[in-house]
Protein backbone atom coordinates (compact mmCIF):
# COMPACT_ATOMS: atom_id res chain seq x y z
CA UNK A 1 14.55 22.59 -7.82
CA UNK A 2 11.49 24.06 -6.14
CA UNK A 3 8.73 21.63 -5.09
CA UNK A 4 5.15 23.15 -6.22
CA UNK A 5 2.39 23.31 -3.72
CA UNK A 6 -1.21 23.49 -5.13
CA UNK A 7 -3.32 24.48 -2.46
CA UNK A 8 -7.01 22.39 -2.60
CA UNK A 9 -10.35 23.72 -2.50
CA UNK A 10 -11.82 24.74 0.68
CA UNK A 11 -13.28 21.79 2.50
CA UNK A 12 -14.61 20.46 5.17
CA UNK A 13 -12.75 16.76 6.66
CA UNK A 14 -15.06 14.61 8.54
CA UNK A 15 -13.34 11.72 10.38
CA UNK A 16 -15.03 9.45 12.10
CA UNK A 17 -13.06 7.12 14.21
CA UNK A 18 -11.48 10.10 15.02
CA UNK A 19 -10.04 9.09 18.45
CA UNK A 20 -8.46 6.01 17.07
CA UNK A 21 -4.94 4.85 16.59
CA UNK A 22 -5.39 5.61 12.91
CA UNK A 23 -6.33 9.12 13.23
CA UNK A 24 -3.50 9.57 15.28
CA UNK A 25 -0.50 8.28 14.11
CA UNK A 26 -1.21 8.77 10.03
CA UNK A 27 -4.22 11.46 9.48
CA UNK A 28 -4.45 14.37 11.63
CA UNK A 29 -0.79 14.46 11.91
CA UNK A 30 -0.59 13.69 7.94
CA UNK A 31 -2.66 16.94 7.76
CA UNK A 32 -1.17 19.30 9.91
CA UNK A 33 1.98 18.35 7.57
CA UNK A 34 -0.25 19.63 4.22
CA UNK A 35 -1.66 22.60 6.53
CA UNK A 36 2.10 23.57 7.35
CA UNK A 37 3.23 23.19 3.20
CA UNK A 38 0.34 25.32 2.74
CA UNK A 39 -1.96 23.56 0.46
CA UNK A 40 -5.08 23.73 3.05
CA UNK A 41 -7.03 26.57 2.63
CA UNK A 42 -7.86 28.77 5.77
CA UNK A 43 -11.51 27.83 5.01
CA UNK A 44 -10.88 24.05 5.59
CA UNK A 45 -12.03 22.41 8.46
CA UNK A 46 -11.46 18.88 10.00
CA UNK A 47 -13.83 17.77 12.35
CA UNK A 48 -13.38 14.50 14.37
CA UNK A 49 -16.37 12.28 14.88
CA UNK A 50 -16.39 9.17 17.59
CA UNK A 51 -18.12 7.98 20.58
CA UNK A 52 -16.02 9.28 23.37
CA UNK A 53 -17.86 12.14 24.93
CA UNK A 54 -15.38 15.05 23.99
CA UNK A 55 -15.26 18.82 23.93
CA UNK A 56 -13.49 20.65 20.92
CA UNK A 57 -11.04 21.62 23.26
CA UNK A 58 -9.97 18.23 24.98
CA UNK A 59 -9.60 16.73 21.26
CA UNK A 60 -7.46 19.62 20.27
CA UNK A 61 -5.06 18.60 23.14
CA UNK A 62 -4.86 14.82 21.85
CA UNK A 63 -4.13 15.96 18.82
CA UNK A 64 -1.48 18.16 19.64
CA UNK A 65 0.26 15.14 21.43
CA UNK A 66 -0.66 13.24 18.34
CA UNK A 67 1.87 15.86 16.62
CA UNK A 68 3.81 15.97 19.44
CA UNK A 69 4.37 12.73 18.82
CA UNK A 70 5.00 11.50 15.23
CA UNK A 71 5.71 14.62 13.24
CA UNK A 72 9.20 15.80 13.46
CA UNK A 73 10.25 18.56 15.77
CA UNK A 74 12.03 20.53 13.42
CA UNK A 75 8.35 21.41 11.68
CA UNK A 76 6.33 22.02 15.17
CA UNK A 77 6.59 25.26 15.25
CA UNK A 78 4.12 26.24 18.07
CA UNK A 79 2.62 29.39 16.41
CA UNK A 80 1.68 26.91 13.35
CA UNK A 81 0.53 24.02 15.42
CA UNK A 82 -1.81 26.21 17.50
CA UNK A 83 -2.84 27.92 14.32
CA UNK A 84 -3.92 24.25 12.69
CA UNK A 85 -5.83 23.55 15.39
CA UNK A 86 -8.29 26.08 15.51
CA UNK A 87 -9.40 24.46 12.65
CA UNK A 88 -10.46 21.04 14.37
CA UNK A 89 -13.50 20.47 16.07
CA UNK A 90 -15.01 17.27 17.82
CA UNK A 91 -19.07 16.04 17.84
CA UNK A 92 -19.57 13.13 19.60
CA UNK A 93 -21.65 10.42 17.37
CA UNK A 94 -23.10 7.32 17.70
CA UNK A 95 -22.89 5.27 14.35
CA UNK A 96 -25.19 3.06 14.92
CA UNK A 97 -27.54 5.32 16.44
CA UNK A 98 -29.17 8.97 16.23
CA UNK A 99 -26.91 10.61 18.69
CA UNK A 100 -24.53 13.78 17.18
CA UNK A 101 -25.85 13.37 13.72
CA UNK A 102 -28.29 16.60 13.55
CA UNK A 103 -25.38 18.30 15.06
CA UNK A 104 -23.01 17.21 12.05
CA UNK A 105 -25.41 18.33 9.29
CA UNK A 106 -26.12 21.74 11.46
CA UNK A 107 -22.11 22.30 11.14
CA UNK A 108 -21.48 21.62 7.71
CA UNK A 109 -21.38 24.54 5.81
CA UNK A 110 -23.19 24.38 2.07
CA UNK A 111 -20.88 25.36 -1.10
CA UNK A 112 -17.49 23.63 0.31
CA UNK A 113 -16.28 19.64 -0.68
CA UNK A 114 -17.10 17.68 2.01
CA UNK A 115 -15.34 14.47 2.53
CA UNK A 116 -16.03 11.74 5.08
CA UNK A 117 -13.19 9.44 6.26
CA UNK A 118 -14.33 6.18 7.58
CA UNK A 119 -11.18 5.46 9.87
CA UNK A 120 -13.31 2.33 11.63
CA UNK A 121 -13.96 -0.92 11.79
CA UNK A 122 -15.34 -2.22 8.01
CA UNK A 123 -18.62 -3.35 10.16
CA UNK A 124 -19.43 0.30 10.75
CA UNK A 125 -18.88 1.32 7.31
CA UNK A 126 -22.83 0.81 6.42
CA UNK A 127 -24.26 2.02 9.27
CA UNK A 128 -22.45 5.50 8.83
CA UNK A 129 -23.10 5.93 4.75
CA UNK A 130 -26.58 4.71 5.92
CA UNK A 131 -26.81 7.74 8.50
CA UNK A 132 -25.14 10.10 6.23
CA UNK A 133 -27.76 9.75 3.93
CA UNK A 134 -30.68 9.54 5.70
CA UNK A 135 -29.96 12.90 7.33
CA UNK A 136 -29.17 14.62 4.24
CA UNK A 137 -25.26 15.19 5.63
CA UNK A 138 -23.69 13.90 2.40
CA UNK A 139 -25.14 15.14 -1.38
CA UNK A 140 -24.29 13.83 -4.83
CA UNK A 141 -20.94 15.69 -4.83
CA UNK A 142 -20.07 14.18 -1.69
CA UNK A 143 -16.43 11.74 -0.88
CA UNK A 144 -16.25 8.98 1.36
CA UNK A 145 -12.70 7.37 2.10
CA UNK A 146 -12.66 3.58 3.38
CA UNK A 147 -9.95 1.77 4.85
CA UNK A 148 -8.91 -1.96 3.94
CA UNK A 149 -9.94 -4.77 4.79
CA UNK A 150 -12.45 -4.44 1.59
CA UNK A 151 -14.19 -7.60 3.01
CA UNK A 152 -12.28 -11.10 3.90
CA UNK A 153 -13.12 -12.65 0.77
CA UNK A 154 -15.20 -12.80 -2.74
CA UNK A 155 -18.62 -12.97 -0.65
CA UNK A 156 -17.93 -10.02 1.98
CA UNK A 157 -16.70 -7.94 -0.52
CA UNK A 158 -19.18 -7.84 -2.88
CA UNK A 159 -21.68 -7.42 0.32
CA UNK A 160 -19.82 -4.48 1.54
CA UNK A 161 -19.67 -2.91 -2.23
CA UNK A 162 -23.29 -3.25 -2.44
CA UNK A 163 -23.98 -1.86 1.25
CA UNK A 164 -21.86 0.89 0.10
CA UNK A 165 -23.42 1.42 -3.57
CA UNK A 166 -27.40 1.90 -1.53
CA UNK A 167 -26.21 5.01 -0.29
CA UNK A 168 -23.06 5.97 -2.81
CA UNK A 169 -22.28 6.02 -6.40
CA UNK A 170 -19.05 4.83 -7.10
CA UNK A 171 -17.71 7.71 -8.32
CA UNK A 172 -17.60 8.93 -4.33
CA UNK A 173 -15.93 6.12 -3.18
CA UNK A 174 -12.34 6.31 -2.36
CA UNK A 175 -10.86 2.96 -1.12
CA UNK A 176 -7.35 3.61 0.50
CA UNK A 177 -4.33 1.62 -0.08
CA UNK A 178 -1.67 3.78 1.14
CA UNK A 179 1.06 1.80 -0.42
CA UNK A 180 -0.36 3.75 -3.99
CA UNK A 181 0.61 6.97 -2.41
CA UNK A 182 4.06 6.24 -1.71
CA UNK A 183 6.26 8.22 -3.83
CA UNK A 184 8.13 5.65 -5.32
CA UNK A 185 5.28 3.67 -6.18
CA UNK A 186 3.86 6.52 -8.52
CA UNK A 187 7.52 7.18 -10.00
CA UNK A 188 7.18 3.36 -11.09
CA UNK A 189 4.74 4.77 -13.70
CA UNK A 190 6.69 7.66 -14.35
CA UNK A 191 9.62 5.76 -15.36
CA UNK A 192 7.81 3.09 -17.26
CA UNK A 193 5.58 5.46 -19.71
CA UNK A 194 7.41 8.80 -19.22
CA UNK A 195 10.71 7.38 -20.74
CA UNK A 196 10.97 5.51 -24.08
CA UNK A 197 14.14 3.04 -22.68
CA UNK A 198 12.08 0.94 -20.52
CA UNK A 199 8.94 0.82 -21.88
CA UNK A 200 10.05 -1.30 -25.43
CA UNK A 201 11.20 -4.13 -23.09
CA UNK A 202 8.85 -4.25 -20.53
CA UNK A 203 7.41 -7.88 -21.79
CA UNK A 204 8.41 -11.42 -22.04
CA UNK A 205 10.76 -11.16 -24.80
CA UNK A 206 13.46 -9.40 -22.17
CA UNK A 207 12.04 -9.75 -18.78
CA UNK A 208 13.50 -12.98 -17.31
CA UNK A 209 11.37 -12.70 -14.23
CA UNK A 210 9.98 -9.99 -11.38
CA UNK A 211 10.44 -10.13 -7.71
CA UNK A 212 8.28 -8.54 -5.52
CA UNK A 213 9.29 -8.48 -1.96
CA UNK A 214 7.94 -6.77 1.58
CA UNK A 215 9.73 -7.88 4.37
CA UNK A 216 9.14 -6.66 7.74
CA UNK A 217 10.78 -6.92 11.24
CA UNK A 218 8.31 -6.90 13.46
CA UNK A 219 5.98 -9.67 14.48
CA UNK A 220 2.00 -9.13 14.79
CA UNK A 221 2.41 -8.46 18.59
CA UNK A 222 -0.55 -6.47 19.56
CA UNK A 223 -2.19 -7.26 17.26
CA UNK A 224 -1.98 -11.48 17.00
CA UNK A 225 -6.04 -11.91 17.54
CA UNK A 226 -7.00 -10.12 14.43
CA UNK A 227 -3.98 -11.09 12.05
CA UNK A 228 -5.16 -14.69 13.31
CA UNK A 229 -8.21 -14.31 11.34
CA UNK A 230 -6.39 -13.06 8.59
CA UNK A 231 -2.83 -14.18 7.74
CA UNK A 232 -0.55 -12.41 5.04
CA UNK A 233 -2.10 -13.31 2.10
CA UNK A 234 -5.50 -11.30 2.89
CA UNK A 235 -3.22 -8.72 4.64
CA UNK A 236 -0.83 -8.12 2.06
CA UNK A 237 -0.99 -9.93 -1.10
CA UNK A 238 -5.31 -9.66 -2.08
CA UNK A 239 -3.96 -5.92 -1.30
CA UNK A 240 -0.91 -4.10 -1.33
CA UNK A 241 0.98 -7.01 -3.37
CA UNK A 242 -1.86 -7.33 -6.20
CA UNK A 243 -1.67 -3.06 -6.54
CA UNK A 244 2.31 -3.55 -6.79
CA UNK A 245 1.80 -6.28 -9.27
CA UNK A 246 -0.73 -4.66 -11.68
CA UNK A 247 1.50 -1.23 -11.61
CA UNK A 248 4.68 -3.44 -13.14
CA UNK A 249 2.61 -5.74 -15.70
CA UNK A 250 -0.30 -2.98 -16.92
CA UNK A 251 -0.40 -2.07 -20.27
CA UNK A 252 0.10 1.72 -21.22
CA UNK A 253 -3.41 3.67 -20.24
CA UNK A 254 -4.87 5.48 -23.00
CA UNK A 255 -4.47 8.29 -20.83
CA UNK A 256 -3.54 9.09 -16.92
CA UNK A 257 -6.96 9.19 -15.53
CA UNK A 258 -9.16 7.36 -12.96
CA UNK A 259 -11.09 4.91 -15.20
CA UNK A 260 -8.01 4.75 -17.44
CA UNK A 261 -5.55 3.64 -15.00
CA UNK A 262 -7.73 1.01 -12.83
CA UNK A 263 -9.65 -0.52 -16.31
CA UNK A 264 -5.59 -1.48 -17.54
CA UNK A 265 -5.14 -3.11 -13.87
CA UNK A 266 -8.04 -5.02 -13.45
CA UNK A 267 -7.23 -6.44 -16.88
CA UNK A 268 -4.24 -7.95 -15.12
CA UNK A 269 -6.05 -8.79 -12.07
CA UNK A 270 -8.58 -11.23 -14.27
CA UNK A 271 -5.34 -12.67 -16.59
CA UNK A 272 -3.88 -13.88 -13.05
CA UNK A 273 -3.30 -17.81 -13.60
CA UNK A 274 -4.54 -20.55 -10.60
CA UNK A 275 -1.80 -20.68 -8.21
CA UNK A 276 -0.38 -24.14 -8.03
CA UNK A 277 0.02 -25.82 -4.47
CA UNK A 278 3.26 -26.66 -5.42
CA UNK A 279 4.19 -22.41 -6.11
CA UNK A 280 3.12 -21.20 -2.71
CA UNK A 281 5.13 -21.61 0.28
CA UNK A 282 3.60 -20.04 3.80
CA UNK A 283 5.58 -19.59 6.99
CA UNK A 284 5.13 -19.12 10.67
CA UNK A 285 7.62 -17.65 12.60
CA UNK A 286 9.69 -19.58 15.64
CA UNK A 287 10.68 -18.04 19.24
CA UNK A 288 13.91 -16.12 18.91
CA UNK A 289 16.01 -13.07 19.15
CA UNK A 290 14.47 -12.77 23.04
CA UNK A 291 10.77 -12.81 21.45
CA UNK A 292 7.88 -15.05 21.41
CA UNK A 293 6.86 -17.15 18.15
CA UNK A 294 3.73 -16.21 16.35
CA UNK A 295 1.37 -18.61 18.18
CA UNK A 296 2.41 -17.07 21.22
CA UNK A 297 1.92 -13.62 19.56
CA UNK A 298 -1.30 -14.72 18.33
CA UNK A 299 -2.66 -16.58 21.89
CA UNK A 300 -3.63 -19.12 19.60
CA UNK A 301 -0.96 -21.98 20.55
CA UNK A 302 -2.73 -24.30 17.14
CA UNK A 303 -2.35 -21.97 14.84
CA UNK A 304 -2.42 -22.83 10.70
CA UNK A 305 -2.14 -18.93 10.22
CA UNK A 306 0.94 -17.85 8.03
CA UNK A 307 2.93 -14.52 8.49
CA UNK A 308 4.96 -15.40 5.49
CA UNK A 309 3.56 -16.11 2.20
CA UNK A 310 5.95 -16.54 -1.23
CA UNK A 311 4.25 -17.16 -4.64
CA UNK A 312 5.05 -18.46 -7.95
CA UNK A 313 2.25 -16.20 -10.56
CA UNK A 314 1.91 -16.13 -13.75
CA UNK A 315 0.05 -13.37 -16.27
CA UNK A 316 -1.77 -15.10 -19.36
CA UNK A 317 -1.80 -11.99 -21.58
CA UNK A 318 0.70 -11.45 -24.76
CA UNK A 319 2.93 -9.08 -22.60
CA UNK A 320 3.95 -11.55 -20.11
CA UNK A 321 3.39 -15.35 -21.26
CA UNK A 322 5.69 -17.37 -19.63
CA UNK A 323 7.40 -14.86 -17.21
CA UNK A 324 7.23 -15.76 -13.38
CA UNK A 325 6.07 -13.14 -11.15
CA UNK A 326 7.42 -14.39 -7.87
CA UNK A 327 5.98 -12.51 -4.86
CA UNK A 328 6.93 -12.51 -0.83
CA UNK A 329 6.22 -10.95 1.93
CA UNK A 330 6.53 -11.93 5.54
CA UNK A 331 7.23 -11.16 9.60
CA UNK A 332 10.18 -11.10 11.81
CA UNK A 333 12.25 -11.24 8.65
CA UNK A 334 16.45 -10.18 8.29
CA UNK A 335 15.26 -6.59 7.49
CA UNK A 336 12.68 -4.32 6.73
CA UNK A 337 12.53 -3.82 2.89
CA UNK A 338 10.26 -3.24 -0.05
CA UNK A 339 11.52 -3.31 -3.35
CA UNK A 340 10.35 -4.81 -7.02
CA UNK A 341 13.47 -6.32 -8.97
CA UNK A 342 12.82 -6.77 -12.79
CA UNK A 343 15.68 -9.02 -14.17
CA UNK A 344 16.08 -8.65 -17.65
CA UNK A 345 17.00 -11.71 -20.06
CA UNK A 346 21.29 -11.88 -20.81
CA UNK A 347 22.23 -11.26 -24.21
CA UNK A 348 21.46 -13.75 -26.90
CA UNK A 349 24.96 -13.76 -27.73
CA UNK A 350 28.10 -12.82 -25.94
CA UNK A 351 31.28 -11.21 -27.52
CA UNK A 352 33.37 -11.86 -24.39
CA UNK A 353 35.39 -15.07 -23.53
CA UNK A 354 35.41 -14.34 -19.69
CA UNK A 355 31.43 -14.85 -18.67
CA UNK A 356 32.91 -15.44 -14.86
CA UNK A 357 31.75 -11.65 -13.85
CA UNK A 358 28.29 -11.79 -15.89
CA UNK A 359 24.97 -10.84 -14.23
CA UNK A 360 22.37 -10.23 -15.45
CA UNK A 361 20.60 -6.20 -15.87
CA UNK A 362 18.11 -5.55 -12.78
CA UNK A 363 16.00 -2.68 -12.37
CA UNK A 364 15.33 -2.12 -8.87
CA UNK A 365 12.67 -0.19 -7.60
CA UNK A 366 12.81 0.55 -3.64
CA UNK A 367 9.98 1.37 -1.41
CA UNK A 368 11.18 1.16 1.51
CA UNK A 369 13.27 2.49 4.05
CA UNK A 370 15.20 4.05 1.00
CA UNK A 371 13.10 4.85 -1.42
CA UNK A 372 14.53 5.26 -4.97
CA UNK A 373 15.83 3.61 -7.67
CA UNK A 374 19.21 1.75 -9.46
CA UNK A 375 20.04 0.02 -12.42
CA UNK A 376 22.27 -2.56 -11.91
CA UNK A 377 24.45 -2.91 -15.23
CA UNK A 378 27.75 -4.89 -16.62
CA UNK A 379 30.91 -2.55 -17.13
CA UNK A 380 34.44 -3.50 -17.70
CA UNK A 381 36.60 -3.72 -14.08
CA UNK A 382 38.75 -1.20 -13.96
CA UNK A 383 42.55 -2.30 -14.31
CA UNK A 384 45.13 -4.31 -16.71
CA UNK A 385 44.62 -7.88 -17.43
CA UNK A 386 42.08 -8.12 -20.42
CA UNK A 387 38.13 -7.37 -20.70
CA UNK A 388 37.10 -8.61 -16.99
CA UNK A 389 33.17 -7.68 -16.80
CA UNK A 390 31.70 -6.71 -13.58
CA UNK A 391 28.05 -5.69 -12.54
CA UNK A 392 27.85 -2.23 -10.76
CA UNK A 393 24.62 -0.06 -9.90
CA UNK A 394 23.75 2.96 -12.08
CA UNK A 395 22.24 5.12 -9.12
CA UNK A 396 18.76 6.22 -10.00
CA UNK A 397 17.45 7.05 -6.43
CA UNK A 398 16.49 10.60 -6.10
CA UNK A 399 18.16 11.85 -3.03
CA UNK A 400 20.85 13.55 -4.89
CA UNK A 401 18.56 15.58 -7.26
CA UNK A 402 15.83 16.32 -5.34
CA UNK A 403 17.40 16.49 -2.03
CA UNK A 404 15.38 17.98 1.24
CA UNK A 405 12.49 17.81 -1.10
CA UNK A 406 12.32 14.46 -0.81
CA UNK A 407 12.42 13.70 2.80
CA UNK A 408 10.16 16.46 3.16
CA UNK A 409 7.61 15.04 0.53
CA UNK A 410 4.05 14.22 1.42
CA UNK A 411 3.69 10.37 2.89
CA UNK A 412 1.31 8.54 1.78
CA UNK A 413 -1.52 9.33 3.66
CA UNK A 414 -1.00 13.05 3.10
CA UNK A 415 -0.80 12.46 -0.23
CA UNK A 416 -4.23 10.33 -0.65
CA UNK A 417 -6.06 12.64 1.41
CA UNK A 418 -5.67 15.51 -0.88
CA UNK A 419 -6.75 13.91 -3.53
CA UNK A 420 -10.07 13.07 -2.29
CA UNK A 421 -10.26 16.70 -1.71
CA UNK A 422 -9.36 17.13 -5.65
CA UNK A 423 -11.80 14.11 -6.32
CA UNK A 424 -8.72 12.07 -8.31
CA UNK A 425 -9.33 8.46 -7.77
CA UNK A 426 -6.73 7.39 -9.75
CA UNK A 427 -4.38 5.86 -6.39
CA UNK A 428 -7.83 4.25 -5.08
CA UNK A 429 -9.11 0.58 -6.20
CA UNK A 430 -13.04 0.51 -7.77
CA UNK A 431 -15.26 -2.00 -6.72
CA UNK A 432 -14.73 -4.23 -9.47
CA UNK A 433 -11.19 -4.21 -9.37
CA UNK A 434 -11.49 -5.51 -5.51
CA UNK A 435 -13.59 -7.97 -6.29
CA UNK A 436 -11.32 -9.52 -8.73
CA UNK A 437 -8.21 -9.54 -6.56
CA UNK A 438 -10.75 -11.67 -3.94
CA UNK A 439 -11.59 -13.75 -7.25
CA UNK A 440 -8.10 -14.61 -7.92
CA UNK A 441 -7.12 -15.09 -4.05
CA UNK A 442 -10.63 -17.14 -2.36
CA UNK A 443 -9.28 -20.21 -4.35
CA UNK A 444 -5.92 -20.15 -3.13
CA UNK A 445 -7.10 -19.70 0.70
CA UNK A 446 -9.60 -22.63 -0.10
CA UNK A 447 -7.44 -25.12 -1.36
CA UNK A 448 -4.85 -24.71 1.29
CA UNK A 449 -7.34 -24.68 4.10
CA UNK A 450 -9.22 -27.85 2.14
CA UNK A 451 -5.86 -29.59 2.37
CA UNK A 452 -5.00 -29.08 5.95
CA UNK A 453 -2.00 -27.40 5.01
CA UNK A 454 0.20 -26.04 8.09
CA UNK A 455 2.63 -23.18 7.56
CA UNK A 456 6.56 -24.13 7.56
CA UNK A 457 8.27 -22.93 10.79
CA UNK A 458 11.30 -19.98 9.96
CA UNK A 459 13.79 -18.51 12.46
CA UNK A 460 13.16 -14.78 13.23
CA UNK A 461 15.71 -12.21 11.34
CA UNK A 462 15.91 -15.45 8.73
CA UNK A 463 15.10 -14.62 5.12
CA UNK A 464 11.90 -16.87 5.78
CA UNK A 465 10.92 -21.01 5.43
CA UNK A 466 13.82 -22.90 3.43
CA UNK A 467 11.47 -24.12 0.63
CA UNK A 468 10.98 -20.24 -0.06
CA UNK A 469 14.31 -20.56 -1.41
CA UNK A 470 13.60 -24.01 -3.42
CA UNK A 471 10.90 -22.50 -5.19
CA UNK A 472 13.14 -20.12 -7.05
CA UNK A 473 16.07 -22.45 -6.72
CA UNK A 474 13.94 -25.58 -9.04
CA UNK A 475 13.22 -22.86 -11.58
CA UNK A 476 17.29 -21.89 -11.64
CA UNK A 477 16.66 -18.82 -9.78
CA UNK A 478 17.75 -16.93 -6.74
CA UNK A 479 15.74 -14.70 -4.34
CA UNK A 480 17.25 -11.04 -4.03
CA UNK A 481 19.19 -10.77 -0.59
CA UNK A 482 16.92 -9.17 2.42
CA UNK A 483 18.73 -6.10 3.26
């Protein structure tokens, strides 16, 4: 199988923020990955915007350490590397003032897309769609990317929106989640309306219940002051978590486009029941394993902030009445793992005498580190001795068909990127559909905060606080294994 590589149209990549830990790790090296699969034109050109007082030359040579460092040294070939970079260049600009921005518009050449990547601080994001405007740098046919947080709750998000609406319609607006360009992720919707098995049971009738899980193992260490202010609900459940959930409960879009896509998830987003206090269970993580705790992590030794979170939701809609949605994601955990485990409902009627070996069927969808797919179903063990059942996984991850083409796939980052450049917003969240998510999650933060709630303590490389476990246990449930 060859992959396909559709080269974009020329364009011209303005990131601002561009000497930033962001542009570094993820989106000039994400790029020099598209420019080396060939799908940047030779009329492209990325040009890195910040305050630091730079030549074009000295931010080549940061960016070549950049790729130095997090691209793989099998695919730095020197000739290629030296042959991306003569398409970066560097203006020095002052968002917030008039420094570098007649400069910009002087550079920017008419008749190309031109995209504007807003890899800063969310405070900054006005004053540069401001500026961009009021220079004439960006026209109606003009993309700007924005990176999460969309606002800390209902209020800020629906100011930033609005800040960004004066200068943008929303049809420019690209909000990045890069968990909607992983691979896997999209395949979720591949499987579930490309292939007429899942699709007829994908409701209440057969779903016993979904798990949604991101585990990590490292603590917020370097960066405890902002995650402080934060916590993992607003980092990864108002966010990454709600885009997970609305992929696995949507109904079928009338078609697979922009408006199509995020007008079937926001319909889940506003069908979200009030959590309970009694279905949420946050976590802070102890000393251990040679580390500091997070209050140590977070210099902030009183600390009510939790870097675990677990959830009991539920989805008032005809699809999914009455079928927990149990979500979880925390730090210092056993392992680092994403995955999204639908259990289906056993049988309503069993032929076999010997239930000892029953489990039930689980479709389980891997994010990460291994990204793919398995189907875990009941088969007769192997042997003499009568109709013993055992569970066993149908393998449905990809490695074995696809092969080097799938560790050499885009990330997600890569991915998004190019399709601002195509203008396809379908992996990027609309206004609305942000403000919802805040809608559904300002109440939860409130009532916990109202109640004086403090986070559970956990062990690091645990599977997270022990009434995490009771809240599937009371419902006759079991959390999937960390692994």
């Amino acid at each position: 199988m060859v992959a396909r590589v559709i080269p974009v149209e020329a364009f011209e990549l303005v990131v601002f923020g561009a000497t930033g830990d962001l542009a570094h790790r993820k989106i000039l090296p994400g790029l020099f990955r598209r420019f080396l699969a060939g799908q940047i034109p030779p009329e492209a050109r990325i040009i890195g915007a910040a305050r630091a007082d730079l030549t074009d030359q000295a931010f080549r040579d940061s960016i070549a350490e950049a790729i130095a460092e997090y691209v793989p040294a099998k695919l730095r070939d020197p000739a290629v590397v030296a042959d991306f970079l003569k398409h970066l260049e560097y203006i020095p600009i002052d968002a917030k003032g008039e420094g570098g921005w007649a400069t910009l518009k002087e550079k920017l050449r008419p008749g190309l897309v031109h995209a504007f990547y807003f890899s800063v601080a969310p405070a900054l994001f006005g004053d540069l769609a401001e500026r961009l405007k009021l220079h004439g740098i960006a026209g109606p046919e003009s993309r700007i990317v924005v990176e999460k947080p969309f606002g800390r709750d209902l209020a800020t998000a629906k100011a930033l929106n609005a800040t960004l609406a004066c200068h943008f319609e929303e049809g420019q607006i690209y909000r990045i989640d890069h968990y909607l360009g992983k691979e896997t992720v999209q395949n979720l919707m591949a499987v579930r309306f490309a292939n007429i098995l899942f699709e007829p049971l994908w409701k209440a009738e057969y779903v016993d219940h979904v798990q949604i899980t991101v585990a990590e193992t490292v603590g917020v260490e370097g960066r405890g002051a902002y995650y402080d202010t934060s916590g993992a609900m607003r980092d990864m459940v108002q966010n990454h978590m709600m885009q997970l959930l609305c992929l696995i409960a949507m109904e079928p879009p009338y078609h697979f486009d922009p408006d199509a896509v995020r007008d079937e998830k926001l319909k889940v987003i506003r069908a979200l029941d009030p959590v309970r206090p009694e279905d949420i269970v946050r976590g802070q993580y102890l000393p251990g394993l040679g580390e500091g705790g997070y209050r140590e992590h977070a210099e902030n030794p009183e600390s009510k902030t939790e870097s675990y979170i677990a959830l009991r939701v539920h989805i008032s809609n005809w699809r999914w009445k009455g079928t927990p949605f149990y979500l979880r994601t925390g730090k210092r955990l056993r392992a680092r793992a994403s995955e999204i485990a639908i259990t289906f409902k056993e049988p309503p009627h069993s032929i076999f005498d010997d239930h000892s070996g029953w489990r039930e069927n689980v479709l389980v969808i891997r994010l990460q580190p291994d990204e793919g797919m398995n189907l875990m179903v009941m088969i007769k063990e192997p042997g003499p001795g009568g109709m013993r059942l055992m569970q066993v996984p149908l393998d449905m991850s990809f490695a074995d068909a696809l092969g080097a083409e799938l560790a050499d796939a885009p990330d997600a980052y890569e991915r998004l990127i190019m399709d601002v450049i195509r203008g396809n917003q379908t992996l990027f969240m609309r206004g609305d559909e942000v403000e919802a998510a805040w809608a559904w999650t300002d109440p939860i933060i409130q009532g916990w905060e109202a109640r004086g709630d403090a986070p559970q303590a956990y062990d690091p490389g645990s599977s997270g606080p022990e009434d995490a476990l009771m809240l599937m246990h009371r419902d006759g449930r079991r959390w999937r294994e960390i692994r």
